[in-house]
Protein backbone atom coordinates (compact mmCIF):
# COMPACT_ATOMS: atom_id res chain seq x y z
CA UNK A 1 0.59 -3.86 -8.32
CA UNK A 2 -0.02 -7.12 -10.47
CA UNK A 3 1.58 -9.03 -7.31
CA UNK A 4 -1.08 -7.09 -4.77
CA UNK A 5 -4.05 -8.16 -8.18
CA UNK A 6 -2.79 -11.69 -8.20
CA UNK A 7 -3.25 -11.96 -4.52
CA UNK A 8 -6.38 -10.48 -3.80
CA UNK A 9 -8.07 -12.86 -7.00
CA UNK A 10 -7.17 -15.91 -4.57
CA UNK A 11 -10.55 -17.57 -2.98
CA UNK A 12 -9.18 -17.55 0.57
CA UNK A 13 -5.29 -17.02 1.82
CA UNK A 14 -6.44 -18.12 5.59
CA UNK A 15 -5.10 -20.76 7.43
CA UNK A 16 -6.96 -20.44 10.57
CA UNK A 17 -4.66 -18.78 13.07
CA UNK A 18 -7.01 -16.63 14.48
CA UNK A 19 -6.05 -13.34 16.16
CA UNK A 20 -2.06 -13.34 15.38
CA UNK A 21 -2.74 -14.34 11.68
CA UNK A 22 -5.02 -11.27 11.65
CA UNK A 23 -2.72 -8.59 13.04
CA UNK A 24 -0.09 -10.12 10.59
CA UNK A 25 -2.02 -9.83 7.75
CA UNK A 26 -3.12 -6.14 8.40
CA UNK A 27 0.57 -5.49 9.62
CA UNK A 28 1.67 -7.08 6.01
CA UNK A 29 -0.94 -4.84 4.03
CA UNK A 30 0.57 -1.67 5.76
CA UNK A 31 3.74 -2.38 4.63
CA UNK A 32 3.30 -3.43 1.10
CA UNK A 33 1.85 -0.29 0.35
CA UNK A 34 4.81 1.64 2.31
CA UNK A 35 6.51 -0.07 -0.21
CA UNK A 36 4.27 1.08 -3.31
CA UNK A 37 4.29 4.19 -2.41
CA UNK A 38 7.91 4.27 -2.30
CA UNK A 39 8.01 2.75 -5.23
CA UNK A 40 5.99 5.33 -6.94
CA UNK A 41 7.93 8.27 -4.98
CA UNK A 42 10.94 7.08 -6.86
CA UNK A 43 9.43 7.36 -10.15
CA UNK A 44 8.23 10.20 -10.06
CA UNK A 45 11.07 12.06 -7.59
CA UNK A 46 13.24 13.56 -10.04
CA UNK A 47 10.57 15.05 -11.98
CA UNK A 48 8.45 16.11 -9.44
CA UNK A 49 11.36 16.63 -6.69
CA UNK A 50 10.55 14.29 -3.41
CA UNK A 51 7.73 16.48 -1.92
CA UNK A 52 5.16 16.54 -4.90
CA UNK A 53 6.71 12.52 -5.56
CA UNK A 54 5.69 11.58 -2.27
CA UNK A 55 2.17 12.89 -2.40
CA UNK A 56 1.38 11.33 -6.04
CA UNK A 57 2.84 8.22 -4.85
CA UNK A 58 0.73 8.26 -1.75
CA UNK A 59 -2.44 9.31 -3.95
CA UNK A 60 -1.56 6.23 -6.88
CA UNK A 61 -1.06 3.95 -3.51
CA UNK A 62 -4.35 4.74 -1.44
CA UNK A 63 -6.41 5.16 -5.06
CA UNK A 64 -5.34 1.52 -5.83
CA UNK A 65 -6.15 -0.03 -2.50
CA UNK A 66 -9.43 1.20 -3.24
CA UNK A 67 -9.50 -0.35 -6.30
CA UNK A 68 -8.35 -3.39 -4.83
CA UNK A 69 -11.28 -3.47 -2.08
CA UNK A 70 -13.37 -3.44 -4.82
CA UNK A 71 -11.80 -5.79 -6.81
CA UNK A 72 -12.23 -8.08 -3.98
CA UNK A 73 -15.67 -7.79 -3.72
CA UNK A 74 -16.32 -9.82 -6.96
CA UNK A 75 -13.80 -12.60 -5.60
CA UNK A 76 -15.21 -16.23 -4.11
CA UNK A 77 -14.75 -16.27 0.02
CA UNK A 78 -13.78 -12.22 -0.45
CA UNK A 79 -15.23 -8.94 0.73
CA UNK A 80 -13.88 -5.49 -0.24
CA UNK A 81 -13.81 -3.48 3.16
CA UNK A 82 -12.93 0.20 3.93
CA UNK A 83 -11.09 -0.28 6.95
CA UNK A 84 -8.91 -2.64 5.16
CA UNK A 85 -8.57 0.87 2.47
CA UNK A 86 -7.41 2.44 5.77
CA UNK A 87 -4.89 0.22 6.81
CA UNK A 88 -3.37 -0.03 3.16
CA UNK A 89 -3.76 4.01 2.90
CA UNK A 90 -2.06 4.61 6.67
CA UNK A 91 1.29 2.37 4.95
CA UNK A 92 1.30 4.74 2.19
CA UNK A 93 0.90 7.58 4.20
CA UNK A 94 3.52 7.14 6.75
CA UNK A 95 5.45 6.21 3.98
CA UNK A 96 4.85 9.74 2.17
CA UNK A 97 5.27 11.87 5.37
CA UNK A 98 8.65 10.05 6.15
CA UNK A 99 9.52 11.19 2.34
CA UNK A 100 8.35 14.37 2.59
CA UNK A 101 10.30 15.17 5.69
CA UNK A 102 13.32 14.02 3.76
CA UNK A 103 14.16 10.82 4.70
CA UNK A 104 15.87 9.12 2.84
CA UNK A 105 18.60 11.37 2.98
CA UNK A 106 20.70 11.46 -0.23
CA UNK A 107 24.74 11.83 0.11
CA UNK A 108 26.15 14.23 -2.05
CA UNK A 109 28.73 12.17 -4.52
């Protein structure tokens, strides 16, 4: 979450690659907060077991990219935008309903 912070305090991270730099920015939002949300699943999984872990997780991810929107809206060059909230909520989302149907699978050892 610092990481995601750090980032999102920087003036301007574009280099002017128009349409493919867009997609892979959006594309690299949706994953990063997969990961946080997996992240936070594993925290909280063997208290919570993995179906209340991967809502909580899903609920700390998608309440922080909102912070994060609106962190960006006091940042030079920056504007805080809710589709952007989407796109970082949809990674944590898929990210919870893939844990809640069980994946990953753990092997009994």
């Amino acid at each position: 979450m610092v990481l995601i912070f750090l980032f999102s305090a920087q003036p301007s991270l574009e280099v002017g690659l128009g349409t493919p730099e867009f997609v892979l920015r959006k594309l690299v939002h949706f994953g990063e907060y997969a990961l946080l949300s997996l992240l936070w699943w594993r925290a909280f999984e063997p208290g919570l077991g993995p179906r209340r872990a991967a809502l909580v997780g899903f609920l700390i991810s998608s309440g922080y990219a909102a912070t994060d929107e609106l962190h960006q809206t006091f940042v030079e060059d920056r504007n805080g935008n809710p589709v952007d909230w989407l796109i970082d909520s949809a990674g944590a989302g898929l990210m919870a309903i893939l844990l809640r149907s069980g994946l990953p699978r753990r092997s009994a050892a």
